[in-house]
N, C-alpha and C. Protein backbone atom coordinates (compact mmCIF):
# COMPACT_ATOMS: atom_id res chain seq x y z
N UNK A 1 60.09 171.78 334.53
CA UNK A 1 61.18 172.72 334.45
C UNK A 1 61.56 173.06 333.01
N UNK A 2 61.68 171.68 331.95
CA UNK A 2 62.11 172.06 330.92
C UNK A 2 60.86 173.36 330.29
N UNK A 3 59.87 173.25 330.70
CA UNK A 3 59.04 173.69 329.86
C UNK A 3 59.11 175.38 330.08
N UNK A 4 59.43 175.48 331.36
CA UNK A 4 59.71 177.18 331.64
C UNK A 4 61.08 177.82 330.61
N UNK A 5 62.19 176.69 330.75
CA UNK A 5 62.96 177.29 329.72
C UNK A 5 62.87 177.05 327.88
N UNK A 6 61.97 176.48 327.68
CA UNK A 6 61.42 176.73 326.26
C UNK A 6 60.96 177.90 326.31
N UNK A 7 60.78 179.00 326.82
CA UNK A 7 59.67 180.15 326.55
C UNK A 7 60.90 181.08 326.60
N UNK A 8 61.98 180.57 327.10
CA UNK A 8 62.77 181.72 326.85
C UNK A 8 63.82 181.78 325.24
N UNK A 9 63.62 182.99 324.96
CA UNK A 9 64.01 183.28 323.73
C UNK A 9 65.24 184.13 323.11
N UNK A 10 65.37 184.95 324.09
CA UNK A 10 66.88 185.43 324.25
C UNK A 10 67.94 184.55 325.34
N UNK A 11 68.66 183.87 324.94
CA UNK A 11 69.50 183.27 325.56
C UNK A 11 70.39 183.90 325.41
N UNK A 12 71.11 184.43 324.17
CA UNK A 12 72.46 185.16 324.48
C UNK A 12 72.62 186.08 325.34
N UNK A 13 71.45 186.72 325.44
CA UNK A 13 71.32 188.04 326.20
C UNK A 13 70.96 187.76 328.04
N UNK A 14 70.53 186.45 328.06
CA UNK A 14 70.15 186.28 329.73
C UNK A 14 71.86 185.37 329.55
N UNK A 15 72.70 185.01 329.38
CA UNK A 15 73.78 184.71 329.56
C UNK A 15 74.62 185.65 329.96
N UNK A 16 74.85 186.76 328.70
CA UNK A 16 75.50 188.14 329.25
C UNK A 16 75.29 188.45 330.36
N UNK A 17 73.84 188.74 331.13
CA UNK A 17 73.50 189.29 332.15
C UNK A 17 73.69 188.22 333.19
N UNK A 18 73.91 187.93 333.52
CA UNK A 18 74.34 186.35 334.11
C UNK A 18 75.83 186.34 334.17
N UNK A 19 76.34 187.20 333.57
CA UNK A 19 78.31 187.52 333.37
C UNK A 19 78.57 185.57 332.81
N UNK A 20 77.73 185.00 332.13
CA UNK A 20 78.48 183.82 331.22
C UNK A 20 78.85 183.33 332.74
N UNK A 21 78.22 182.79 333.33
CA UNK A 21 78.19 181.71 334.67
C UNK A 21 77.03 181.27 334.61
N UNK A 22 77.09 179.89 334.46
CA UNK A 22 76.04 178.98 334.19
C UNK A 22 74.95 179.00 335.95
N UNK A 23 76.05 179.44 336.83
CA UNK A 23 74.90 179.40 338.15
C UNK A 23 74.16 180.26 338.86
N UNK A 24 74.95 181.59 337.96
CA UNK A 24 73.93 182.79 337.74
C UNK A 24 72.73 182.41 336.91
N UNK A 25 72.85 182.12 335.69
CA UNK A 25 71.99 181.69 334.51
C UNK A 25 70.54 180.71 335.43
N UNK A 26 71.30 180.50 335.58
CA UNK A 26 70.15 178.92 336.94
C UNK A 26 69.38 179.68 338.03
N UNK A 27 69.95 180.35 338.41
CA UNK A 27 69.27 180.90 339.63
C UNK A 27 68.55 182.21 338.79
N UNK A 28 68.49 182.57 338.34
CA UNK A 28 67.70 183.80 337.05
C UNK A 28 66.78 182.99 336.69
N UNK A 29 66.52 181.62 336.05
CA UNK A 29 65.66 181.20 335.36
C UNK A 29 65.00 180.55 336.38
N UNK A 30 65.32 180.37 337.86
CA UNK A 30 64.58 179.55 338.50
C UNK A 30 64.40 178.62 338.47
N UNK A 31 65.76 177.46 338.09
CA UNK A 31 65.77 176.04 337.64
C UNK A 31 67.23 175.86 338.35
N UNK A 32 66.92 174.41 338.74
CA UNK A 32 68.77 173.69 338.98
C UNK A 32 69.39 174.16 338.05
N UNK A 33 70.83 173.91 338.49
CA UNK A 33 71.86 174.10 337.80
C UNK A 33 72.17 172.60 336.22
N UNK A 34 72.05 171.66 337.10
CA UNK A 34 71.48 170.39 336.49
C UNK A 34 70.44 170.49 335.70
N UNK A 35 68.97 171.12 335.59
CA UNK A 35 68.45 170.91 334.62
C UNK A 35 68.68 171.78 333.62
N UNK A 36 69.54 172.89 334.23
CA UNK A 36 69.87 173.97 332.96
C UNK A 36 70.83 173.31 332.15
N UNK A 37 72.16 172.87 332.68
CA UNK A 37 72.30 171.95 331.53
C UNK A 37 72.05 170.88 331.21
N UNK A 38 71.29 170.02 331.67
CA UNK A 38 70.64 169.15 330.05
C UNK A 38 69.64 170.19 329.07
N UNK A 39 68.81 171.25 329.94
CA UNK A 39 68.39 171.85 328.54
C UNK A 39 69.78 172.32 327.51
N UNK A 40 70.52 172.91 328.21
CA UNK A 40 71.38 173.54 326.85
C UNK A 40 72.08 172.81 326.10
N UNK A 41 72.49 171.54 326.63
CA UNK A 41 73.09 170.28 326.23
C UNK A 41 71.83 169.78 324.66
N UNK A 42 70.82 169.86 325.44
CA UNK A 42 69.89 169.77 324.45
C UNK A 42 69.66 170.37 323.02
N UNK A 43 69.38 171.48 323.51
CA UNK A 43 69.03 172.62 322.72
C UNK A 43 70.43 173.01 321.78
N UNK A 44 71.39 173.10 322.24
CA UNK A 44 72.85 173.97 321.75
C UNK A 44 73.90 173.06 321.83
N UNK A 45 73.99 171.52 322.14
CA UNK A 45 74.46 170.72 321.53
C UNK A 45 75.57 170.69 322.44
N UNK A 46 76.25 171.69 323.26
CA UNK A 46 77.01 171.12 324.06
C UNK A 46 77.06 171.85 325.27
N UNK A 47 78.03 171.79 326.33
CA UNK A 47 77.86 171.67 327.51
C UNK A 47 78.06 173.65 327.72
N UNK A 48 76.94 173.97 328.85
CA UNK A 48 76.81 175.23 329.42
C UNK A 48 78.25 176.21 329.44
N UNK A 49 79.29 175.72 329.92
CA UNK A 49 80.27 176.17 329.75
C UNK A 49 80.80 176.49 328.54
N UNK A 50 81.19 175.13 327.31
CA UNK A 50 81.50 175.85 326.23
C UNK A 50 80.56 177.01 325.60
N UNK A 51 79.17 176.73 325.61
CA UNK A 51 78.47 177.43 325.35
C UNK A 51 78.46 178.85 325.49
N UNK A 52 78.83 179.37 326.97
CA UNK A 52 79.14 180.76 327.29
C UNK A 52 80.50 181.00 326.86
N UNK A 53 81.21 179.93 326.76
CA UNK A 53 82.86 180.39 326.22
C UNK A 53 82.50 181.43 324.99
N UNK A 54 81.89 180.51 324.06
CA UNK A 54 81.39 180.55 322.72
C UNK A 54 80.76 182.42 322.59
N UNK A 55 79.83 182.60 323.38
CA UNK A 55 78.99 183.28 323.46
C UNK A 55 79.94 184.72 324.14
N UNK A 56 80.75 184.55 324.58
CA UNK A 56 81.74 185.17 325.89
C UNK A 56 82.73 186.05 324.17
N UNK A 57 83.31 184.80 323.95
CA UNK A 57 84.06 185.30 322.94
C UNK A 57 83.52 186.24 321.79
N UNK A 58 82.36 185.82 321.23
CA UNK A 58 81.67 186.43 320.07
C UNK A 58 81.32 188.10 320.17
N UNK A 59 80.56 187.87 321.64
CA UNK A 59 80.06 189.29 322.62
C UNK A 59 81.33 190.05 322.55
N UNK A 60 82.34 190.02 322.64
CA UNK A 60 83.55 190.43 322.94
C UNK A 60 84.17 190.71 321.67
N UNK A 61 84.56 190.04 320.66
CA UNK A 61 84.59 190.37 319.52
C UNK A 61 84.20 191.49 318.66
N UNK A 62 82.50 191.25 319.02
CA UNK A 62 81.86 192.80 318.40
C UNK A 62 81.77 193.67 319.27
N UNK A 63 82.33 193.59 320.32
CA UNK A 63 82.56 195.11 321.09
C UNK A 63 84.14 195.59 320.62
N UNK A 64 84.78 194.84 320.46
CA UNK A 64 86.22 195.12 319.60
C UNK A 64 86.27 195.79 318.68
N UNK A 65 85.27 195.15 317.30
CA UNK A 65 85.22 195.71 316.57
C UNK A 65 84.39 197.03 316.40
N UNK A 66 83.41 197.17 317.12
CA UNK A 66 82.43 198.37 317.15
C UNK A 66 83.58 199.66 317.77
N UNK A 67 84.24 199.02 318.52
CA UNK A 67 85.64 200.08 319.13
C UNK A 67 86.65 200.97 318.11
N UNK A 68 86.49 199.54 317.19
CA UNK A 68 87.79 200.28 316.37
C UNK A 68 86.94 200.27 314.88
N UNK A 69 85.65 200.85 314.81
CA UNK A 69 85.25 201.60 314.07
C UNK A 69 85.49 202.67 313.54
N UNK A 70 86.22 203.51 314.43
CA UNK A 70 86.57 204.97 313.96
C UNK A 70 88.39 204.99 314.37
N UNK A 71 88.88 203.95 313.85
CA UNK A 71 89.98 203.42 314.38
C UNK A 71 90.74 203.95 312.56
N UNK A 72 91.89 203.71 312.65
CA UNK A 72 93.28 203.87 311.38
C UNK A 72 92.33 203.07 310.53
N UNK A 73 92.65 202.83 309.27
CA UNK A 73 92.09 201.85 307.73
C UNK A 73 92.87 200.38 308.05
N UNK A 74 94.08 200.94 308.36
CA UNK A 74 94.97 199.52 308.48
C UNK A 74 94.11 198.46 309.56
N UNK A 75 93.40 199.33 310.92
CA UNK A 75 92.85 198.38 311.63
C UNK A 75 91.82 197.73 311.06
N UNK A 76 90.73 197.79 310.02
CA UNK A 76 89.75 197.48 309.40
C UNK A 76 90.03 195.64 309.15
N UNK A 77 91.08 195.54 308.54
CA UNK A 77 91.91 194.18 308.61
C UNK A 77 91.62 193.67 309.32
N UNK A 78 91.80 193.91 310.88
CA UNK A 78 91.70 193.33 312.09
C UNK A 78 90.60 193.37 312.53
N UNK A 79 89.67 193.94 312.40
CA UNK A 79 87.96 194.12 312.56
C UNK A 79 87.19 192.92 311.99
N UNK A 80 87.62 192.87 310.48
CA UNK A 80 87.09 192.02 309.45
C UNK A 80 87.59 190.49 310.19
N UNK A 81 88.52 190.76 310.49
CA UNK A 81 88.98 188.98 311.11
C UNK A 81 88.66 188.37 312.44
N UNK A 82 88.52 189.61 313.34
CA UNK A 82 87.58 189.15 314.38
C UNK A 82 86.74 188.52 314.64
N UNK A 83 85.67 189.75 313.79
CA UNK A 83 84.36 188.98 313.29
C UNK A 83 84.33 188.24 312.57
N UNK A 84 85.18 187.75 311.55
CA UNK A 84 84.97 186.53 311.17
C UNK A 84 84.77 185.01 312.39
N UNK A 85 86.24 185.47 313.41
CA UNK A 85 86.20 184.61 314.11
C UNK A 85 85.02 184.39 315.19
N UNK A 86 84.64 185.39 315.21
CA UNK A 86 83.55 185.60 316.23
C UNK A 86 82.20 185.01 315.56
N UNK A 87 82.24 185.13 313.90
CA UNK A 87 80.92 184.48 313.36
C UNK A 87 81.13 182.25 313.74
N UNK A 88 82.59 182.16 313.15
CA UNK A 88 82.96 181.14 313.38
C UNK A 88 82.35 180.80 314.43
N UNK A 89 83.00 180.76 315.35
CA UNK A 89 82.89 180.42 317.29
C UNK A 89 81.19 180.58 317.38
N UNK A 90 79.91 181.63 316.94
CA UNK A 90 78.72 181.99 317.43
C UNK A 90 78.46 181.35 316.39
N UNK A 91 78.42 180.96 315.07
CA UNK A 91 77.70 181.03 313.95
C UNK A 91 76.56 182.29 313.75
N UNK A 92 75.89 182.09 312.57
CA UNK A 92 75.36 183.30 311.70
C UNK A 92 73.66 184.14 313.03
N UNK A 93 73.35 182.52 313.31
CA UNK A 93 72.18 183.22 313.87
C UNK A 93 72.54 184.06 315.35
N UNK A 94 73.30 183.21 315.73
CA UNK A 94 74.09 183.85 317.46
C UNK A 94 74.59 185.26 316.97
N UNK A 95 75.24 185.28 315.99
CA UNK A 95 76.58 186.61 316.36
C UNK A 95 75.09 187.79 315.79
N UNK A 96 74.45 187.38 314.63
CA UNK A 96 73.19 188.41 313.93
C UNK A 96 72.50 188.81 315.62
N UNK A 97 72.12 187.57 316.73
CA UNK A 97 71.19 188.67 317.92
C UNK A 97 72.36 189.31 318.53
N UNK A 98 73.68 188.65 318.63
CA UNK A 98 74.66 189.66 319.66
C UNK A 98 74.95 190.91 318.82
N UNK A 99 74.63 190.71 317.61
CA UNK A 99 75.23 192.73 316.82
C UNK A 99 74.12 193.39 317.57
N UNK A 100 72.90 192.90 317.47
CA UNK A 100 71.89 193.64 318.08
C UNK A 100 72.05 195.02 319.37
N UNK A 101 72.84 193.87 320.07
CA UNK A 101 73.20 194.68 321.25
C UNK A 101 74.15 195.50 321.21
N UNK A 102 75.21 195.72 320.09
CA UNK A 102 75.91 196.43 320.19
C UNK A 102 75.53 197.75 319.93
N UNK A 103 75.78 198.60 321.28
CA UNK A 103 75.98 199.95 321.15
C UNK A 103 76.43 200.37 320.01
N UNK A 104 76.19 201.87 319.51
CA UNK A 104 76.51 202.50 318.16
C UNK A 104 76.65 203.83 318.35
């Protein structure tokens, strides 16, 4: 089982689609719910849930900010701090594939 989910490479993105429910995520990859998390436990250091929290929040963040792109100057402030928080919570490599997805 572990070995089917090593090949997968977008995780942020089969999470999204999965709506950040670890038993969607399981039944998509064709594995227990149980072995999905010890892989992610593994791999991402903690448990499936925080993980999509994490991932939930960040995703959400840069759709905020991509929103208020063409938003007042004063909101720019609030853009910049989002994403900060959103880099926080995802770190650099997570939040770099979730910009990916953001619409433009």
């Amino acid at each position: 089982m572990a070995g089917r989910l090593e090949l997968v490479d977008n995780w942020d993105q089969r999470a999204k689609e999965a709506l950040f429910r670890a038993s969607i995520l399981a039944s998509a990859c064709r594995v227990s719910r149980r072995n999905l998390e010890k892989f992610i436990r593994r791999r991402f250091g903690e448990s499936p849930h925080i993980w999509m929290v994490r991932l939930r929040m960040a995703h959400a963040a840069l759709g905020y900010a991509a929103a208020q792109l063409d938003a007042k100057a004063e909101s720019y402030a609030n853009v910049a701090q989002v994403s900060l928080d959103a880099f926080d919570a995802c770190g650099a490599h997570g939040l770099a594939r979730l910009a990916d997805g953001v619409e433009k």
